[in-house]
Each structure stands twice: as C-alpha cells, then as structure tokens.
Protein backbone atom coordinates (compact mmCIF):
# COMPACT_ATOMS: atom_id res chain seq x y z
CA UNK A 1 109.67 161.45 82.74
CA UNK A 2 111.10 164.18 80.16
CA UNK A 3 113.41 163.70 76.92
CA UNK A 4 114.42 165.75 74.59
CA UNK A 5 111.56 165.43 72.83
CA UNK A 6 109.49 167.06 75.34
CA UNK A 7 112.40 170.21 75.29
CA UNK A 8 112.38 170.35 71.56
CA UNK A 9 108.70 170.51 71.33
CA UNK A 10 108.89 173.03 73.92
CA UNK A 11 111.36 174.82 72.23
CA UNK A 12 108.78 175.41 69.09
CA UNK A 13 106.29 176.90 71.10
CA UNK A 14 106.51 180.75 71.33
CA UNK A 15 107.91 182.07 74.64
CA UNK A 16 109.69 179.01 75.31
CA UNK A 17 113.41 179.62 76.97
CA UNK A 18 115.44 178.59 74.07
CA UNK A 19 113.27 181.76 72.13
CA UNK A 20 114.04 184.32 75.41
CA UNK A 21 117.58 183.14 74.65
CA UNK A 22 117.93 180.88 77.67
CA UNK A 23 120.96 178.47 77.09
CA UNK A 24 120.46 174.34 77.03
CA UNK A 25 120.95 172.93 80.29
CA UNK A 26 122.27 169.56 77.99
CA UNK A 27 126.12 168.97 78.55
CA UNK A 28 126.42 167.75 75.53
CA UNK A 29 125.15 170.14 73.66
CA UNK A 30 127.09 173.22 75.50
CA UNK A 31 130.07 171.63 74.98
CA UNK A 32 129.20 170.93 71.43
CA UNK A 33 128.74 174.48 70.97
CA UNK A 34 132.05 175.38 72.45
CA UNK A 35 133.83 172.84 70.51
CA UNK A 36 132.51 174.41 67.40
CA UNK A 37 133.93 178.06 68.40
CA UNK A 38 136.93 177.00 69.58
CA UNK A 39 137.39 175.02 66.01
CA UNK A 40 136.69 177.91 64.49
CA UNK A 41 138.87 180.09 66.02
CA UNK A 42 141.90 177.81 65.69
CA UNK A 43 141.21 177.21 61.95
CA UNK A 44 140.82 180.96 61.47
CA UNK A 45 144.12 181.28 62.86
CA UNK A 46 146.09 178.43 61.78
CA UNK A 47 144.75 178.07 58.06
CA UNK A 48 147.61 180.57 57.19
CA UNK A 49 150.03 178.02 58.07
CA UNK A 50 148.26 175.18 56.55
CA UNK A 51 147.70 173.16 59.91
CA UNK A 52 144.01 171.91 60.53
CA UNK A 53 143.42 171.93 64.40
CA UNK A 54 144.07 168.47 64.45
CA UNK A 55 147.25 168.56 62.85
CA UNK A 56 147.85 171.52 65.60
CA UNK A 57 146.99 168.72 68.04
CA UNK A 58 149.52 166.41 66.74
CA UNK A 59 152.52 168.91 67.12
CA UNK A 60 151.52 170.51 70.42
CA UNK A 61 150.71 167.36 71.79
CA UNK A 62 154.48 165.88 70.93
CA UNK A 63 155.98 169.06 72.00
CA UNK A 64 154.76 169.06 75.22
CA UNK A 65 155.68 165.00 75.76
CA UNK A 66 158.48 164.50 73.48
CA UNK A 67 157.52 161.15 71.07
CA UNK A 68 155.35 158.96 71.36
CA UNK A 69 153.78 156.27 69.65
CA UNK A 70 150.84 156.15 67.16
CA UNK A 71 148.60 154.36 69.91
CA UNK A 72 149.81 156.57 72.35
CA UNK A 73 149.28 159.41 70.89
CA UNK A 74 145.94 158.52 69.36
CA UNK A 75 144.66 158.13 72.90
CA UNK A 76 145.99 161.08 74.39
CA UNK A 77 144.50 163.05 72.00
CA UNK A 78 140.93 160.99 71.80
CA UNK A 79 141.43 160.08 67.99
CA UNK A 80 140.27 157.38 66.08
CA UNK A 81 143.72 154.85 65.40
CA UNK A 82 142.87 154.79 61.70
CA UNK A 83 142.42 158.82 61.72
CA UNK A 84 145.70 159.02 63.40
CA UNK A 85 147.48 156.43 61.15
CA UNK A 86 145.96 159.34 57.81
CA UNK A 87 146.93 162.78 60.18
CA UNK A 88 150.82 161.11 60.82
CA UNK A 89 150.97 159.93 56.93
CA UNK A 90 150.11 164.06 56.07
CA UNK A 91 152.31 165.32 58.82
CA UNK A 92 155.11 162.89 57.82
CA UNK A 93 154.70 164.08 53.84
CA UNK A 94 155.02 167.42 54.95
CA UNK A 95 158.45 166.64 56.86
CA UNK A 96 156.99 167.54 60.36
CA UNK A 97 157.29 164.15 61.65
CA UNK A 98 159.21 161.33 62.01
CA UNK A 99 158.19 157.77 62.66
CA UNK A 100 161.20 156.12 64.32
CA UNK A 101 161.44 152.21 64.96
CA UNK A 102 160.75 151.85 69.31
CA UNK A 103 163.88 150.61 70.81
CA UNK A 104 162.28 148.67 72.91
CA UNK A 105 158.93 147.01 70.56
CA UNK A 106 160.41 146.40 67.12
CA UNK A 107 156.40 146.28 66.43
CA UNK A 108 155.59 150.26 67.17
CA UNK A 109 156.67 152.91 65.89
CA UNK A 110 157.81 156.64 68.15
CA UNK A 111 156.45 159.83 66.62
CA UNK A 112 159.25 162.90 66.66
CA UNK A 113 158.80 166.12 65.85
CA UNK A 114 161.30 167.38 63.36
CA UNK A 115 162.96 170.64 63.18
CA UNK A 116 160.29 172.27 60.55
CA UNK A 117 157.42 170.43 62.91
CA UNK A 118 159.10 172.40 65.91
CA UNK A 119 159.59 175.84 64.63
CA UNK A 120 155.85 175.39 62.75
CA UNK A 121 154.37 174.06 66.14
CA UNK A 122 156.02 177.55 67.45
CA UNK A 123 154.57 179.53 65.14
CA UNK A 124 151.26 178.17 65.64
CA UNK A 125 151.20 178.48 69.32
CA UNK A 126 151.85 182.35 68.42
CA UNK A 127 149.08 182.35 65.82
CA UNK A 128 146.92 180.77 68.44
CA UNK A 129 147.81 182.89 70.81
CA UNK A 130 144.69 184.89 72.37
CA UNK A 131 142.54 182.14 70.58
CA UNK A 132 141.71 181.01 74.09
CA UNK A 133 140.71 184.54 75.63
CA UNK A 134 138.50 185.29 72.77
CA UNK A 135 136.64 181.92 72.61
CA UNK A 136 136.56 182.81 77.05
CA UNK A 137 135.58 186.68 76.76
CA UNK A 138 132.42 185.92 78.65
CA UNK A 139 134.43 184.43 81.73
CA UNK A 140 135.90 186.75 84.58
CA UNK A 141 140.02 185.53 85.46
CA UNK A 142 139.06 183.08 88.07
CA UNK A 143 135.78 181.56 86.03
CA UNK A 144 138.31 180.38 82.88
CA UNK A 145 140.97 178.99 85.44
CA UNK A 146 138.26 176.92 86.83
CA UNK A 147 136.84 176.18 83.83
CA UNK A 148 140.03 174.60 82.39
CA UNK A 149 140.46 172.66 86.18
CA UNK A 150 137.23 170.93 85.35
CA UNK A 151 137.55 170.45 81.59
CA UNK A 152 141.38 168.76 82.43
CA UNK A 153 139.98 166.75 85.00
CA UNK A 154 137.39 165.17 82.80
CA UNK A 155 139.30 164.88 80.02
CA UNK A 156 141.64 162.81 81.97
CA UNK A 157 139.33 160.67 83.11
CA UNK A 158 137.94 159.79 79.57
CA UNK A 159 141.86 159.44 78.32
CA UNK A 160 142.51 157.02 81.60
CA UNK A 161 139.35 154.73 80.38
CA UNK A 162 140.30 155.01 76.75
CA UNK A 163 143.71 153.95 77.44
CA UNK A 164 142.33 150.66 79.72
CA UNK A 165 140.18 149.94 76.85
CA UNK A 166 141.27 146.52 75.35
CA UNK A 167 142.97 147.11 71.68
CA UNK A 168 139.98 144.97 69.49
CA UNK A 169 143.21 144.09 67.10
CA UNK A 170 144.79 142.13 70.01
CA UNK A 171 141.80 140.25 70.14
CA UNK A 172 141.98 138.34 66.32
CA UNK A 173 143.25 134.58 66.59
C-alpha cells in the first residue's frame, strides 16, 4: 500500500518524475493548482475594478439567476454561510446589492443586484474576458469544452449534496 508519503519521499530523490517535470497524478492537487491560476488571473484582471473573485462570484452568480437568498446563494457558489453573510455586508456597502425581505419567508432575505452591481458585473465579465483561454492555452477547442462538461458535472454534484445537507442551525432546541 502507497501514500503520499511514499510519493513525496520519492519526489526528493534525484530522477524522480516530479524532477523530469512529470505532473501529480493527485486530483486534488491538479485542481489545486488550477484553482490557483485561475485566481490569479481573475484578480489580475478584476483588481482594477475593486472586485475580489469572490465578489465576481457574487454578481455573476445573481446575474445569471436573478436573486436569491443568502443560503441559496452560499450553496450555489460552495461558500461558507458566515463568509457569505461578510461578502453581501461589502457588496451591500458598496451599493451593488440589495437584500430584500422574501415575500414568501418573512425569515430570509432575496439578494438583487442593483443597477451599479449590473453595469460593474458587465464590466467585469469584459475584464475577464479571455481569462478563461489563457488559464486553457494548453487545451486544443474540443479538450476545454470537455473539460468544462466534466468540471460542471461535478460541481453539480457537490452543490446537489451541499444543498441536502441538513442546516446545523435548524438543529438548536
């Protein structure tokens, strides 16, 4: 049985593949890796406009869906509640958002973009624009369409057992 101990120490040795610059065969780590670039490349590009990629999230997210609430949109976009609850508080300040009362659950509150959030979320998605091919350069047409197929199904799944999580809050007496 191997672990990653056995890969690190291998990867000390001299000649060992990480040293020829063979790439990880660990998920985890090649998507870590990825992450990191594509992070960088959106906060290259959207620093200008005083978004952080998160923030970015926030607005494209709501764009796409129209409003939603906090918990809603905390689990589409895989963020802590809490984190979300400190990004909408920033976003709000900054007149990009709106939390309006739910018609329906006097309890929860619907997320809007307002007119600044849209046109910034705009000029974003322009400043972003090409992000995507750079962070991809390595990957012919048909490699980055399957790519994102995969990545969207997974991430669905994940978001799907997220959202079927029990809220721990619901569970205090």
């Amino acid at each position: 049985m191997r672990d990653n101990l056995d890969d690190r120490q291998s990867a000390r040795k001299p000649g060992s593949a990480s040293q020829q610059g063979q790439p990880t065969g660990r998920v985890g780590q090649l998507l870590f890796v990825a992450q990191q670039a594509a992070q960088a490349l959106a906060a290259e590009r959207l620093e200008p406009l005083g978004l952080s990629p998160r923030a970015w999230g926030v607005l494209s997210t709501l764009a796409e869906s129209g409003p939603l609430t906090q918990i809603e949109l905390a689990t589409t976009m895989s963020i802590d509640r809490t984190a979300m609850v400190y990004l909408l508080d920033e976003l709000e300040e900054r007149s990009l958002v709106q939390r309006v009362r739910h018609p329906r659950d006097r309890r929860a509150f619907l997320i809007h973009l307002t007119a600044g959030g849209q046109d910034l979320q705009r000029r974003a998605a322009a400043a972003l624009a090409g992000a995507a091919g750079t962070l991809l350069t390595p990957l012919d047409p048909a490699e980055r369409e399957q790519l994102v197929g995969l990545l969207a199904k997974v991430a669905a799944h994940w978001q799907q057992v997220s959202a079927s999580q029990p809220d721990p809050a619901s569970n205090i007496s």
